[in-house]
C-alpha atoms as a PDB file:
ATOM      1  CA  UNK A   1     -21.328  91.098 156.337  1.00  0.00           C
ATOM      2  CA  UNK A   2     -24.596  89.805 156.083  1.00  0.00           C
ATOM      3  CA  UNK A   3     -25.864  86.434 154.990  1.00  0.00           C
ATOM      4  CA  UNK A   4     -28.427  85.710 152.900  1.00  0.00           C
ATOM      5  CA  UNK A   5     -30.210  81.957 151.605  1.00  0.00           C
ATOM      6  CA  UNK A   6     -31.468  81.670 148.581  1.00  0.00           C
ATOM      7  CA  UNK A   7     -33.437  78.602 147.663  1.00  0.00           C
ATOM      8  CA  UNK A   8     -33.085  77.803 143.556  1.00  0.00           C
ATOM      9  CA  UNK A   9     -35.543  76.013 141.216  1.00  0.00           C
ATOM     10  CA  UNK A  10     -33.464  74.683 138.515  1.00  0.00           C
ATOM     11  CA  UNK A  11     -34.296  73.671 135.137  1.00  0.00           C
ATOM     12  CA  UNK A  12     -34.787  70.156 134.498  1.00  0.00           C
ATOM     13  CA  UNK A  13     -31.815  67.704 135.044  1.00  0.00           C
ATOM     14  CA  UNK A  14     -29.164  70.911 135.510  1.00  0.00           C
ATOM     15  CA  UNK A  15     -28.992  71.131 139.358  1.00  0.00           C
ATOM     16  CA  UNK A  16     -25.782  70.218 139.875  1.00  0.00           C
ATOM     17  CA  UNK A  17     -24.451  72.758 136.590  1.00  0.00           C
ATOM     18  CA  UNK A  18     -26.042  75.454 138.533  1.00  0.00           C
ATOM     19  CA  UNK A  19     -24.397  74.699 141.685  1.00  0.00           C
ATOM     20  CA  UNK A  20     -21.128  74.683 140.008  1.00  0.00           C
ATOM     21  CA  UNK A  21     -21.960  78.213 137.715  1.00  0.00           C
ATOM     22  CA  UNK A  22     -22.695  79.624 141.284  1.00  0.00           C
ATOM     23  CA  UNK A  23     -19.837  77.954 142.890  1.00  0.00           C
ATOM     24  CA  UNK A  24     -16.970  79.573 140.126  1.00  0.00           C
ATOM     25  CA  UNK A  25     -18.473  82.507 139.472  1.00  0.00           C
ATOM     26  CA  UNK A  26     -20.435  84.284 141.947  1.00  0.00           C
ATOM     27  CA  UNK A  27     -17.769  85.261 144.697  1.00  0.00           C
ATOM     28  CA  UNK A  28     -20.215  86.136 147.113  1.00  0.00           C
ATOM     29  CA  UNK A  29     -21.126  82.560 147.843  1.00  0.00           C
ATOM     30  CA  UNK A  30     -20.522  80.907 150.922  1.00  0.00           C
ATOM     31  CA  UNK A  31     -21.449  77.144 150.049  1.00  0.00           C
ATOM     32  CA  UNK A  32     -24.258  75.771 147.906  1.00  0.00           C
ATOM     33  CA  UNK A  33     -26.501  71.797 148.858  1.00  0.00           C
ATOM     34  CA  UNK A  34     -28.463  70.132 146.841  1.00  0.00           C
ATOM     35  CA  UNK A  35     -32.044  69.703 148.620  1.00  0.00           C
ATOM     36  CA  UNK A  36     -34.973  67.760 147.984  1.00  0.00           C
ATOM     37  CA  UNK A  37     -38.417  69.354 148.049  1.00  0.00           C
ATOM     38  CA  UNK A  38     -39.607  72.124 145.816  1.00  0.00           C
ATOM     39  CA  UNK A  39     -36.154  73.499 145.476  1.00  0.00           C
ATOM     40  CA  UNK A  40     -33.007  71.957 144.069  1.00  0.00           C
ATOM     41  CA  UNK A  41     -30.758  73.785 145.793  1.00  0.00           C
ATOM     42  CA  UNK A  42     -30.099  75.911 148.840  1.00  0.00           C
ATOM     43  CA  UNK A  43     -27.177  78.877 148.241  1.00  0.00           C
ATOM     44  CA  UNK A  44     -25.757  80.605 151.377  1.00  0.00           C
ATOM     45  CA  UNK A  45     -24.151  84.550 150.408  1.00  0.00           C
ATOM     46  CA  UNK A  46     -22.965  86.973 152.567  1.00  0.00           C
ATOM     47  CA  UNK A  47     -23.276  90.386 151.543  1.00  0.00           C
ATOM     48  CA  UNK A  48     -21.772  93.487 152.933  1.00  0.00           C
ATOM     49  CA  UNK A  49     -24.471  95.095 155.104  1.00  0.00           C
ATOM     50  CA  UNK A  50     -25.396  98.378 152.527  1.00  0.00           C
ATOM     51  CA  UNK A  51     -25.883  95.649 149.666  1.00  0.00           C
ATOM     52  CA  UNK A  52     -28.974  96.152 147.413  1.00  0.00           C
ATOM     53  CA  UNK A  53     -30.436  91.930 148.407  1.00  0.00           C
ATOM     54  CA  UNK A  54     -33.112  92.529 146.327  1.00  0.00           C
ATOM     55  CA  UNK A  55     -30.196  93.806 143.030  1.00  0.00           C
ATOM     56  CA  UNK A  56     -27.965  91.189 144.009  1.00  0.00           C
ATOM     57  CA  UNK A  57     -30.528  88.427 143.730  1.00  0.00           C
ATOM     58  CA  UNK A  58     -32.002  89.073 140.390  1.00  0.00           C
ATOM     59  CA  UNK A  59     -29.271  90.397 138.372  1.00  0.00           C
ATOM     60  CA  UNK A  60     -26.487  87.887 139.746  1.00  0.00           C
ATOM     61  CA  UNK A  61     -28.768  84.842 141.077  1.00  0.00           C
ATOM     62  CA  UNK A  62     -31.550  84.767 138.900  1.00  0.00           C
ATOM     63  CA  UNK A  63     -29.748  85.339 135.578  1.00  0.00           C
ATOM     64  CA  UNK A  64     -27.733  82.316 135.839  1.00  0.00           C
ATOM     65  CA  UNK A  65     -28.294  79.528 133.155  1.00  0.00           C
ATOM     66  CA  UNK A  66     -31.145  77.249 134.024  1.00  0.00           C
ATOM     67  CA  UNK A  67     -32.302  78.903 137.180  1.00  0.00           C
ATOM     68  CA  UNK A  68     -36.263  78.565 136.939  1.00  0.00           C
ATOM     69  CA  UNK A  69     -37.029  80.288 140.370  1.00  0.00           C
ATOM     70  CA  UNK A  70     -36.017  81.073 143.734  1.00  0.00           C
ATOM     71  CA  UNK A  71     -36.699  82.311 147.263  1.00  0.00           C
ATOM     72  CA  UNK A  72     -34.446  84.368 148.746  1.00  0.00           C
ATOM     73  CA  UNK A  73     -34.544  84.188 152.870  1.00  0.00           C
ATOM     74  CA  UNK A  74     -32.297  86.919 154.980  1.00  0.00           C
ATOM     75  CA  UNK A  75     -31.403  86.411 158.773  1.00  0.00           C
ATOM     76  CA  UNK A  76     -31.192  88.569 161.418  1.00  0.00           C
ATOM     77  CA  UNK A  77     -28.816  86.755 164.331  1.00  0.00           C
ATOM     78  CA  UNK A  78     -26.402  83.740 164.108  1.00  0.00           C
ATOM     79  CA  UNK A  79     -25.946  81.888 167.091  1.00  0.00           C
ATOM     80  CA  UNK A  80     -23.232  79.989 168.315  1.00  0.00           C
END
């Protein structure tokens, strides 16, 4: 598996309705925060390791009610 961060611009007073869209319906999610800063929140996925990021991102991410933008980081190592 491979995880993925992907930092969400919501709409206007609908952070925490995004977090819970993501939260019941996207499976691949790991956990979700609320930030502060140019983002609203910050969404950790893991992904098998042939997954299209790029697909996953716009079609099941980006599509979401109220989601104005995002920024989608990957990672290479996790250390323990």
């Amino acid at each position: 598996m491979q995880a993925i961060f992907v930092l969400i611009k919501c709409t206007l007073g609908h952070a925490y309705n995004v977090a819970e869209d993501l939260v019941d319906n996207v499976t691949e999610i790991s956990e979700v925060h609320s930030i502060s800063g140019q983002y609203d929140l910050l969404a950790k996925f893991y992904l098998p390791k042939d997954a299209d990021i790029g697909r996953f991102v716009t079609e099941r991410v980006q599509t979401r009610d109220n989601v104005a933008d995002t920024f989608t980081m990957i990672t290479f190592k996790a250390f323990q």
